[in-house]
PDB file of N, CA and C in Angstrom:
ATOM      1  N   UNK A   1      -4.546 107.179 138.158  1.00  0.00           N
ATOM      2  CA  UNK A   1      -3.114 107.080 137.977  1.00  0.00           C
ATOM      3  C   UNK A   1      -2.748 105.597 137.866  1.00  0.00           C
ATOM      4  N   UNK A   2      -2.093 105.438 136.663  1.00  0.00           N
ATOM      5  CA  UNK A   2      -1.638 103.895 136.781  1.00  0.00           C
ATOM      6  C   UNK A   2      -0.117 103.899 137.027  1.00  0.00           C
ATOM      7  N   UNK A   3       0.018 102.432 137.842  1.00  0.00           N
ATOM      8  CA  UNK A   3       1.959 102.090 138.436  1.00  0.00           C
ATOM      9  C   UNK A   3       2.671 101.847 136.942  1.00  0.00           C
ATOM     10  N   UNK A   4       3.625 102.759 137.358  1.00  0.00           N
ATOM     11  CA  UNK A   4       4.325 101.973 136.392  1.00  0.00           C
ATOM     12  C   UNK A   4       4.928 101.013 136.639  1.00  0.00           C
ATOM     13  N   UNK A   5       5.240 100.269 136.039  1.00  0.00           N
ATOM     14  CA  UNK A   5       5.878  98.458 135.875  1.00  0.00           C
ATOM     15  C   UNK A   5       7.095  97.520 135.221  1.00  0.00           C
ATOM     16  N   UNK A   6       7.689  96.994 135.401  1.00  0.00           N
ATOM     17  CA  UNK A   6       8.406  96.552 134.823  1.00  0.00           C
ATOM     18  C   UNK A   6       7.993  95.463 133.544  1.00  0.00           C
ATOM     19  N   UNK A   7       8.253  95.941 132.479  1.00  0.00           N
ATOM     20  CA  UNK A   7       7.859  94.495 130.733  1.00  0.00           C
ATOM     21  C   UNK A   7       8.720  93.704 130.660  1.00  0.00           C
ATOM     22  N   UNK A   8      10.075  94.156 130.635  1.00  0.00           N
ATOM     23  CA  UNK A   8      10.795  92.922 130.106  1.00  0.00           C
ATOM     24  C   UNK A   8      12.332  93.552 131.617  1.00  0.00           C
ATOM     25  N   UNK A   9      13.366  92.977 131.093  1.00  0.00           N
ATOM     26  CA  UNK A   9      14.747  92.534 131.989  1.00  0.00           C
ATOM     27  C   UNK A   9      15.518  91.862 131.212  1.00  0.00           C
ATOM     28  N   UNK A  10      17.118  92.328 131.361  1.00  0.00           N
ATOM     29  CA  UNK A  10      17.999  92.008 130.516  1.00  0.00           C
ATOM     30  C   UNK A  10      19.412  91.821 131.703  1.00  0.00           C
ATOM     31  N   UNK A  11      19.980  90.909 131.568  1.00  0.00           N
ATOM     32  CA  UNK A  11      20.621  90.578 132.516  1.00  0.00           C
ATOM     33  C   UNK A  11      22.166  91.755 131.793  1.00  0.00           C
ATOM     34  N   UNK A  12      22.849  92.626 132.584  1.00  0.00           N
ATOM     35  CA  UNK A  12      24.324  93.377 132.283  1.00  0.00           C
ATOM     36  C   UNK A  12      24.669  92.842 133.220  1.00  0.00           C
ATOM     37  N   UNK A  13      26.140  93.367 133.057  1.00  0.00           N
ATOM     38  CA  UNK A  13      27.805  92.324 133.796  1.00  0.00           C
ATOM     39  C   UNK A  13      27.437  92.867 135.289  1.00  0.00           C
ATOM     40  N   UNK A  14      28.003  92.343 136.297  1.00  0.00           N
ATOM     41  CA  UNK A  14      27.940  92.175 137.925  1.00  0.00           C
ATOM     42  C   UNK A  14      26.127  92.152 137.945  1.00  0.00           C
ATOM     43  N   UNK A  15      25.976  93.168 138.542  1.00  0.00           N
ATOM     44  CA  UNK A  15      24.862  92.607 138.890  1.00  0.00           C
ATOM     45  C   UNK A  15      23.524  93.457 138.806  1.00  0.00           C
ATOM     46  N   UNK A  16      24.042  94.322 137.175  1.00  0.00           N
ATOM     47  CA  UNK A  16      22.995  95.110 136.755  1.00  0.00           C
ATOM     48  C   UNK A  16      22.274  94.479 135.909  1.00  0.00           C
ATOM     49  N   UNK A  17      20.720  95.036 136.112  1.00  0.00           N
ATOM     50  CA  UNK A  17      19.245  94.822 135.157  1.00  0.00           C
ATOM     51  C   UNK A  17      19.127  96.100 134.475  1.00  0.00           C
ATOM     52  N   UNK A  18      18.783  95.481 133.188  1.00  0.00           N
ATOM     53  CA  UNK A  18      18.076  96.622 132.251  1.00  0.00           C
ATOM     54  C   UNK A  18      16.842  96.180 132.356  1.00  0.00           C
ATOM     55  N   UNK A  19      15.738  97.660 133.122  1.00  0.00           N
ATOM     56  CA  UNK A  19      14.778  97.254 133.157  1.00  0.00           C
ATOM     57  C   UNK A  19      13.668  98.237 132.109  1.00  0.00           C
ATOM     58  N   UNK A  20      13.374  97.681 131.297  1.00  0.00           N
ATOM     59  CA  UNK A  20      11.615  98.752 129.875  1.00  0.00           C
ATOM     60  C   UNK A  20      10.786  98.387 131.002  1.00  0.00           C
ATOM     61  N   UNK A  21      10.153  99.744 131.382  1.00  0.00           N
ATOM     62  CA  UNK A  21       8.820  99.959 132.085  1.00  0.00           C
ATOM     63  C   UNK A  21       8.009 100.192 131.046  1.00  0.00           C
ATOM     64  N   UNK A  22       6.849  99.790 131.833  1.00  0.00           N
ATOM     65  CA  UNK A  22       5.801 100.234 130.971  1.00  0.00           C
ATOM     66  C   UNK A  22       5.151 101.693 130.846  1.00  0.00           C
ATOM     67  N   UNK A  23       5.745 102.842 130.840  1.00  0.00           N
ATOM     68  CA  UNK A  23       5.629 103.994 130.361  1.00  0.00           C
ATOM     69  C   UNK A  23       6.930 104.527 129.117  1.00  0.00           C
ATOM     70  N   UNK A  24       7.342 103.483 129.303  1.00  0.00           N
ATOM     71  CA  UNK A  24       8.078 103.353 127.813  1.00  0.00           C
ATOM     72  C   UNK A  24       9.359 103.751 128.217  1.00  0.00           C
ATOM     73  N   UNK A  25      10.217 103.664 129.672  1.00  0.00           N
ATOM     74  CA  UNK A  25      11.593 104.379 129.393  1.00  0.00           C
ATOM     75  C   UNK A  25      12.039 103.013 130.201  1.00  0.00           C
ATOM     76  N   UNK A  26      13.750 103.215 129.987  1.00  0.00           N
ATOM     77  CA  UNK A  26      14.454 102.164 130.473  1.00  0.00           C
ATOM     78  C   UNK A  26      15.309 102.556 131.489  1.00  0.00           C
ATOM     79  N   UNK A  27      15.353 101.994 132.416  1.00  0.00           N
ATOM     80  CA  UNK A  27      16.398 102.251 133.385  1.00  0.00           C
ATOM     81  C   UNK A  27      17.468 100.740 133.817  1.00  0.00           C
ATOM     82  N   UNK A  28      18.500 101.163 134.142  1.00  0.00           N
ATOM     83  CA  UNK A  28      19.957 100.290 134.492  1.00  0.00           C
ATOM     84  C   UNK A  28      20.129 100.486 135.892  1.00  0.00           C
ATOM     85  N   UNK A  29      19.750  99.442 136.904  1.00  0.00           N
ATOM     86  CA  UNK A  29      19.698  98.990 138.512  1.00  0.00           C
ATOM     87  C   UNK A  29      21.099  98.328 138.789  1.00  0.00           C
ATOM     88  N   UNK A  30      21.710  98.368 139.662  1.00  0.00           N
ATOM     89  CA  UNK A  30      22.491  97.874 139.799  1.00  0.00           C
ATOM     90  C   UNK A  30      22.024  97.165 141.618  1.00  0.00           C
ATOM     91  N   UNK A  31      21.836  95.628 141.363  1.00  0.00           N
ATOM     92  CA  UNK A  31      20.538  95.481 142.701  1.00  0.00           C
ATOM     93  C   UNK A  31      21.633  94.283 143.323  1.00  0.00           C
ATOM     94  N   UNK A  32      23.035  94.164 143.217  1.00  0.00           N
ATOM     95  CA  UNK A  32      23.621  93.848 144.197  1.00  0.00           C
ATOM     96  C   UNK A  32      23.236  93.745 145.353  1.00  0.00           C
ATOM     97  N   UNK A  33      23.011  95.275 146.610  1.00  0.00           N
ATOM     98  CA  UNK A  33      22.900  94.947 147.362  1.00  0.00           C
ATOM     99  C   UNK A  33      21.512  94.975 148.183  1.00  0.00           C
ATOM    100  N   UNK A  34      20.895  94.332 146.860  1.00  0.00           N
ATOM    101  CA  UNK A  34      19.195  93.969 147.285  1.00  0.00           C
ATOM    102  C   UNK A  34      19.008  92.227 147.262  1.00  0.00           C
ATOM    103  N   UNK A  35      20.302  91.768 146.782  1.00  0.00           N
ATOM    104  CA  UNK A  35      20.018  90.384 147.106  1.00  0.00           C
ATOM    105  C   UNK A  35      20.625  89.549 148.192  1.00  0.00           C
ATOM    106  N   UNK A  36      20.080  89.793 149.277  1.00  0.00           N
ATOM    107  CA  UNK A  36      20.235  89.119 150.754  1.00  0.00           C
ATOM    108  C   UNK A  36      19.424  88.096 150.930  1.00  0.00           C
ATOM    109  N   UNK A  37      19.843  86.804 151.521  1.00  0.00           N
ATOM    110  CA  UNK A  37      18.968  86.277 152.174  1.00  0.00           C
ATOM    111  C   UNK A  37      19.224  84.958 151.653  1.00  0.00           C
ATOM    112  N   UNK A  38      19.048  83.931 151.883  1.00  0.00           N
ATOM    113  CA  UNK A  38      19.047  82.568 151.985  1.00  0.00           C
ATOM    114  C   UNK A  38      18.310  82.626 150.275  1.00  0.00           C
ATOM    115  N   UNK A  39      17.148  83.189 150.238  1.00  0.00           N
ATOM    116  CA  UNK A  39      16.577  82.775 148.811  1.00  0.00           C
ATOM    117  C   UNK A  39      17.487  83.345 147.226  1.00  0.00           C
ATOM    118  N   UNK A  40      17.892  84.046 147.841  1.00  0.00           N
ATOM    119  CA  UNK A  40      19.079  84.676 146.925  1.00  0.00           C
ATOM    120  C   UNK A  40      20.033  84.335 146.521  1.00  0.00           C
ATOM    121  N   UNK A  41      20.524  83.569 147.588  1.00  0.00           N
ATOM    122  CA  UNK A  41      22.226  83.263 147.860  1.00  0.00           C
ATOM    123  C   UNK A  41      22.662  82.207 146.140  1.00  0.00           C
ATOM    124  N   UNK A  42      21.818  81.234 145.776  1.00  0.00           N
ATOM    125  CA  UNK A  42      22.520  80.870 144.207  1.00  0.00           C
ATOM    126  C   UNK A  42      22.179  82.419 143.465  1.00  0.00           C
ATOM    127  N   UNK A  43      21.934  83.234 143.122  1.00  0.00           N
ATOM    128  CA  UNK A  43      21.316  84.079 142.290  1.00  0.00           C
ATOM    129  C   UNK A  43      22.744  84.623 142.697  1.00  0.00           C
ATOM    130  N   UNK A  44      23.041  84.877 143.719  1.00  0.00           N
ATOM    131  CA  UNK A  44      24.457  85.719 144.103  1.00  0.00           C
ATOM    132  C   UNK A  44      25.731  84.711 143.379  1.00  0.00           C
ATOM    133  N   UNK A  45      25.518  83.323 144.280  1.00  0.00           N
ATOM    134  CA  UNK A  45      26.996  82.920 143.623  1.00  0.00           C
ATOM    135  C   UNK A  45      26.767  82.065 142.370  1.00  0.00           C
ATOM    136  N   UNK A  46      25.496  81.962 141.497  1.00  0.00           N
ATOM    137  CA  UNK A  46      25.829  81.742 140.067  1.00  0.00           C
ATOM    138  C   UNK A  46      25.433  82.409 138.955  1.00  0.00           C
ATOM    139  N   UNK A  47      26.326  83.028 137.907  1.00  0.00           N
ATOM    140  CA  UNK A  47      25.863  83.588 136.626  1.00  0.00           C
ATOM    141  C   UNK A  47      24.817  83.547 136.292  1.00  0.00           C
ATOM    142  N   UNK A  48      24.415  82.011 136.120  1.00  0.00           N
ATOM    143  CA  UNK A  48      23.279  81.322 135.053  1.00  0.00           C
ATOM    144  C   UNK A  48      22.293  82.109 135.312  1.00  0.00           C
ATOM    145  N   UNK A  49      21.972  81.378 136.673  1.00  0.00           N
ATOM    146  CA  UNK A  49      20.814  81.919 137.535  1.00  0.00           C
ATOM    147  C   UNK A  49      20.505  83.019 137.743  1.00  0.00           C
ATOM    148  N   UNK A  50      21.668  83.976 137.853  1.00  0.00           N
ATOM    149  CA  UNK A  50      20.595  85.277 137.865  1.00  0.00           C
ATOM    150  C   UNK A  50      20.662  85.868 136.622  1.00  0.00           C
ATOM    151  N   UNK A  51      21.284  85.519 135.361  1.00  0.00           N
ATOM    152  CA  UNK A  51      20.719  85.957 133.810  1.00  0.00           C
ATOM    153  C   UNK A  51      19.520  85.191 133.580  1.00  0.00           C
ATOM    154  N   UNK A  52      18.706  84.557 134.603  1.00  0.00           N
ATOM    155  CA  UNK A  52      17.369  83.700 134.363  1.00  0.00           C
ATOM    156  C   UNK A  52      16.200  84.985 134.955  1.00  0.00           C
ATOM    157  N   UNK A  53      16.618  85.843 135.207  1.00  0.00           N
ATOM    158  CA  UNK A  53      15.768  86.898 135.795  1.00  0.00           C
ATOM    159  C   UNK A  53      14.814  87.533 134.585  1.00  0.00           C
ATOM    160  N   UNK A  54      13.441  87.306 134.457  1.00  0.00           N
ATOM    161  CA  UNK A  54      12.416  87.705 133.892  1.00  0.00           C
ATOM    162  C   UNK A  54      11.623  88.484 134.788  1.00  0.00           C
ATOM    163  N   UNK A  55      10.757  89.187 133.263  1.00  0.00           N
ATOM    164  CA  UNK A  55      10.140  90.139 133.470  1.00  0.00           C
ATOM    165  C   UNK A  55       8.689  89.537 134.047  1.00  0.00           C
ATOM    166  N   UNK A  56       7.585  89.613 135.277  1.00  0.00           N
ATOM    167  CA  UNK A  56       6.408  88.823 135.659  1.00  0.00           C
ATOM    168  C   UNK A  56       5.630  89.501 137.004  1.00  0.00           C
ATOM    169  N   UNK A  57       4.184  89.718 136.066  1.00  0.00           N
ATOM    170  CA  UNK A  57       3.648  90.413 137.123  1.00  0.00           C
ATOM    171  C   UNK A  57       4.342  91.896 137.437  1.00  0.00           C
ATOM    172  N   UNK A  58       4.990  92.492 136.385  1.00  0.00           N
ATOM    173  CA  UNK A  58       5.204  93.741 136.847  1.00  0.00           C
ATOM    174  C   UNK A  58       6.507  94.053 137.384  1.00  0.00           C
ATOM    175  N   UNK A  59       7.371  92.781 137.444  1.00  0.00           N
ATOM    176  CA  UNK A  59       8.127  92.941 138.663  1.00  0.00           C
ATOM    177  C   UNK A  59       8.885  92.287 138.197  1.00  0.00           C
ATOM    178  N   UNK A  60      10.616  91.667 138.623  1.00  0.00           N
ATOM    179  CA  UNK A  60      11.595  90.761 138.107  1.00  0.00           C
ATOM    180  C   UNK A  60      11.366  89.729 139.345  1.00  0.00           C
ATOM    181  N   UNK A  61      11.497  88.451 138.483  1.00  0.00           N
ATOM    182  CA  UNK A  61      11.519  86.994 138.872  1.00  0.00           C
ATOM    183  C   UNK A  61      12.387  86.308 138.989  1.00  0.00           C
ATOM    184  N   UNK A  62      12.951  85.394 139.436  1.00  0.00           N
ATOM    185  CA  UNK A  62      13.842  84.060 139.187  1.00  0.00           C
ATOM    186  C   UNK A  62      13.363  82.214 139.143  1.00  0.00           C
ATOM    187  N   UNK A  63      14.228  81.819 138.649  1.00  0.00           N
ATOM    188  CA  UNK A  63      12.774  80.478 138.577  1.00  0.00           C
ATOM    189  C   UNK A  63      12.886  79.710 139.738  1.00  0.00           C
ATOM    190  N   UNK A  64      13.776  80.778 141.048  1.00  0.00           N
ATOM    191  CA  UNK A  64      13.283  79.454 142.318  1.00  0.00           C
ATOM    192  C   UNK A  64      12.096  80.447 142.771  1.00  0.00           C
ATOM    193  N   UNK A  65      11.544  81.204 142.083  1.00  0.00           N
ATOM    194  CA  UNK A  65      10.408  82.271 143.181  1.00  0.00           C
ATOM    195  C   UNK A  65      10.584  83.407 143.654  1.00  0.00           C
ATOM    196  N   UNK A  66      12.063  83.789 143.787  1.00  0.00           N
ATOM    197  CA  UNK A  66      12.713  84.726 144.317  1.00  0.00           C
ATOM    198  C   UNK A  66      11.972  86.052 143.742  1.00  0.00           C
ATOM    199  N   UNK A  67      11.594  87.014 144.101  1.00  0.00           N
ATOM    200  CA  UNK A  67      11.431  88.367 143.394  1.00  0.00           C
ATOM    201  C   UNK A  67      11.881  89.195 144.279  1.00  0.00           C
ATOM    202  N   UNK A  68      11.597  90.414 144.090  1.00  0.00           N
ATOM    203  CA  UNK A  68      11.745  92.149 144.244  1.00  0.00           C
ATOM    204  C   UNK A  68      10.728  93.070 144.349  1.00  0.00           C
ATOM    205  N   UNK A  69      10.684  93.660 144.999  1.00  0.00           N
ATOM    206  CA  UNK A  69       9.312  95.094 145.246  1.00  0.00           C
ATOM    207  C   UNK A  69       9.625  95.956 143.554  1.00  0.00           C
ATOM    208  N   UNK A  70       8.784  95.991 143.005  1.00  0.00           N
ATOM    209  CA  UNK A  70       8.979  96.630 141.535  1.00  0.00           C
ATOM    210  C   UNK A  70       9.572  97.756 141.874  1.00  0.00           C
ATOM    211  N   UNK A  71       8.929  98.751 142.914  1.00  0.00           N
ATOM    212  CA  UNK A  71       9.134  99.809 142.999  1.00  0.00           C
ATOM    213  C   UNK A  71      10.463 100.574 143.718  1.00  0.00           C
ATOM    214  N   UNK A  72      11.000  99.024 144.205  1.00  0.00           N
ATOM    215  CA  UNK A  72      12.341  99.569 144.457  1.00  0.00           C
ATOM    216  C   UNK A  72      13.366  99.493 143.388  1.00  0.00           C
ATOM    217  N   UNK A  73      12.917  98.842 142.574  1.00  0.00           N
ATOM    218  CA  UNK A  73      13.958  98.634 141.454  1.00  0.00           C
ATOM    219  C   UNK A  73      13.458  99.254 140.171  1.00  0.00           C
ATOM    220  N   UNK A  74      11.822 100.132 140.003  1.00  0.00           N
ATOM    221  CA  UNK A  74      11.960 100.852 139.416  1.00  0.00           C
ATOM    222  C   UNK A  74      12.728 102.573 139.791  1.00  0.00           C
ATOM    223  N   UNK A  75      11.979 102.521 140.925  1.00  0.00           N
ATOM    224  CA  UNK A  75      12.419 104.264 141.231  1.00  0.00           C
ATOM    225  C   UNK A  75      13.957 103.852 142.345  1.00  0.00           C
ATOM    226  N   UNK A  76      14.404 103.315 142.356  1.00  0.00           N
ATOM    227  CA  UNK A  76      15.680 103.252 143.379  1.00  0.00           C
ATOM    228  C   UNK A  76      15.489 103.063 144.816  1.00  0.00           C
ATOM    229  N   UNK A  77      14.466 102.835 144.691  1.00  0.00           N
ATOM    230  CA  UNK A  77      14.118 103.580 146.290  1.00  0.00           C
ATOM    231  C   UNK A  77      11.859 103.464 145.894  1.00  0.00           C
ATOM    232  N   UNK A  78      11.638 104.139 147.130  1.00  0.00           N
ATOM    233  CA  UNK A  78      10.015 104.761 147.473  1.00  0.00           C
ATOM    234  C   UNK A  78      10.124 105.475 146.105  1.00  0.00           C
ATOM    235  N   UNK A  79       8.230 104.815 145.393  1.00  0.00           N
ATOM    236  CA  UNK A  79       8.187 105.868 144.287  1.00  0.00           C
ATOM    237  C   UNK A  79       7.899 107.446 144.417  1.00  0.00           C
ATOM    238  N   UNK A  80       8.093 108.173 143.356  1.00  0.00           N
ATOM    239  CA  UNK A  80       7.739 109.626 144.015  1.00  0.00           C
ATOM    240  C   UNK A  80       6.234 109.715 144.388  1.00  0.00           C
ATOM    241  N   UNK A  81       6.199 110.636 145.184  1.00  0.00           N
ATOM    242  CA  UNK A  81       4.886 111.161 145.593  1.00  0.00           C
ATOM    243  C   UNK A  81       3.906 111.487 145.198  1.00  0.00           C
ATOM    244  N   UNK A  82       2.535 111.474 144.408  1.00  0.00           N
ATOM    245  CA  UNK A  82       2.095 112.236 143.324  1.00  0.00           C
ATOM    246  C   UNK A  82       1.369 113.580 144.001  1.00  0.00           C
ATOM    247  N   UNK A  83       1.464 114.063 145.521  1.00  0.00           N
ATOM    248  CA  UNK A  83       0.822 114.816 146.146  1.00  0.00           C
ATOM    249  C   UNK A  83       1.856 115.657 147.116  1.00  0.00           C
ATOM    250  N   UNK A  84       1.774 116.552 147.374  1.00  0.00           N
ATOM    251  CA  UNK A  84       2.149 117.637 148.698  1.00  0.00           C
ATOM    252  C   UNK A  84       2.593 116.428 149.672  1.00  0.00           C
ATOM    253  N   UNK A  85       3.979 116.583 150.330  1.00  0.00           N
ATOM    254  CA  UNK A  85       4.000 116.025 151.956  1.00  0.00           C
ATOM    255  C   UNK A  85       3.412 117.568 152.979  1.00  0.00           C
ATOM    256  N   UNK A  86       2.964 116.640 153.278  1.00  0.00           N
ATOM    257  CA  UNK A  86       3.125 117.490 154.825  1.00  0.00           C
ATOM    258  C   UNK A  86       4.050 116.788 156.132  1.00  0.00           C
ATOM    259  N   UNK A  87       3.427 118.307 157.130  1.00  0.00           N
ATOM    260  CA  UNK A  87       4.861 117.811 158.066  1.00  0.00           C
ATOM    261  C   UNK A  87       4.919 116.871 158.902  1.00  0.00           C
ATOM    262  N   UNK A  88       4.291 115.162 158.077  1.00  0.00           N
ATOM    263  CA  UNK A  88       4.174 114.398 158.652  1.00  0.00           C
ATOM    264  C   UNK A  88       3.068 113.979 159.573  1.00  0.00           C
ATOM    265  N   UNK A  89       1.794 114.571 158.816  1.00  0.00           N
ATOM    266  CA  UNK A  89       0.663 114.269 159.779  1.00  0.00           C
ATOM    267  C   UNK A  89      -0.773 114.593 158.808  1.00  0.00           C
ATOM    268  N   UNK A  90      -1.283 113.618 158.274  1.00  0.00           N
ATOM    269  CA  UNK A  90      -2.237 113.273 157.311  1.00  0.00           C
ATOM    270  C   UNK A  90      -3.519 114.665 157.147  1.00  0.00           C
ATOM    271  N   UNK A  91      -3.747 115.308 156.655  1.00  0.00           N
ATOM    272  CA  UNK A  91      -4.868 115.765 156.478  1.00  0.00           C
ATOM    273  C   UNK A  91      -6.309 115.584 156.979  1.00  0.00           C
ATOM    274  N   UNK A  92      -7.246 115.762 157.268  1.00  0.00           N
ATOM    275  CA  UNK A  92      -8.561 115.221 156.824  1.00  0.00           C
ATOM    276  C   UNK A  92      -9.423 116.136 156.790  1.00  0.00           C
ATOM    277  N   UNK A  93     -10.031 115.544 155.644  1.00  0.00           N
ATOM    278  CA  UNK A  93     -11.279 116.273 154.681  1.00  0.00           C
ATOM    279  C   UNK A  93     -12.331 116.204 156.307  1.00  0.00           C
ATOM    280  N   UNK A  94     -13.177 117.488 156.133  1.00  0.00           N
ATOM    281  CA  UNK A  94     -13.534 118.209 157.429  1.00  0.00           C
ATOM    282  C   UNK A  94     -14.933 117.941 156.459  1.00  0.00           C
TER     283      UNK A  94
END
C-alpha cells in the first residue's frame, strides 16, 4: 500500500489550500486552526507568507521551515484505516 501525498498547493482566500495528491484527486483544507504556535504566527499575520506555502516531501512547507503532518491535511484528521478495528486491543497471530 502506498501513502498518499501531497504534489503541489495553491494558496485560496483566508486560509484555505488546494491540495493534488498523488492519487490524482484534489482536496480544499481550510487549516486555520492548525496554525498555532510561535513558528506560525507570520504565516498567520502575513498574506505573502503563507501564499509561499509549497508542495515538499509529500507534505506543505513554508520558507521559515514551518510544515504540517500530510495526513492531517490530507484526510482532515487520522487517515482511514485499511483494516478491521477492534475493540481496542491488538490481535496476535498465535
Amino acid at each position: 500500500m502506498s501513502f498518499v501525498r501531497i504534489r503541489s498547493v495553491q494558496a485560496l482566500p483566508g486560509f484555505m489550500l488546494r491540495l493534488e495528491l498523488s492519487d490524482g484527486r484534489t482536496v480544499d483544507r481550510d487549516i486555520g486552526g492548525l496554525l498555532v504556535g510561535p513558528v506560525f504566527e507570520e504565516i498567520r499575520s502575513d498574506r505573502g507568507v503563507f501564499e509561499q506555502a509549497r508542495a515538499e516531501a509529500g507534505t506543505v512547507v513554508w520558507p521559515n521551515g514551518a510544515d504540517l503532518c500530510p495526513d492531517v491535511l490530507i484526510w482532515g484528521g487520522l487517515p482511514p484505516v485499511p483494516f478491521p478495528q477492534t475493540s481496542g486491543q491488538a490481535k496476535v497471530a498465535e
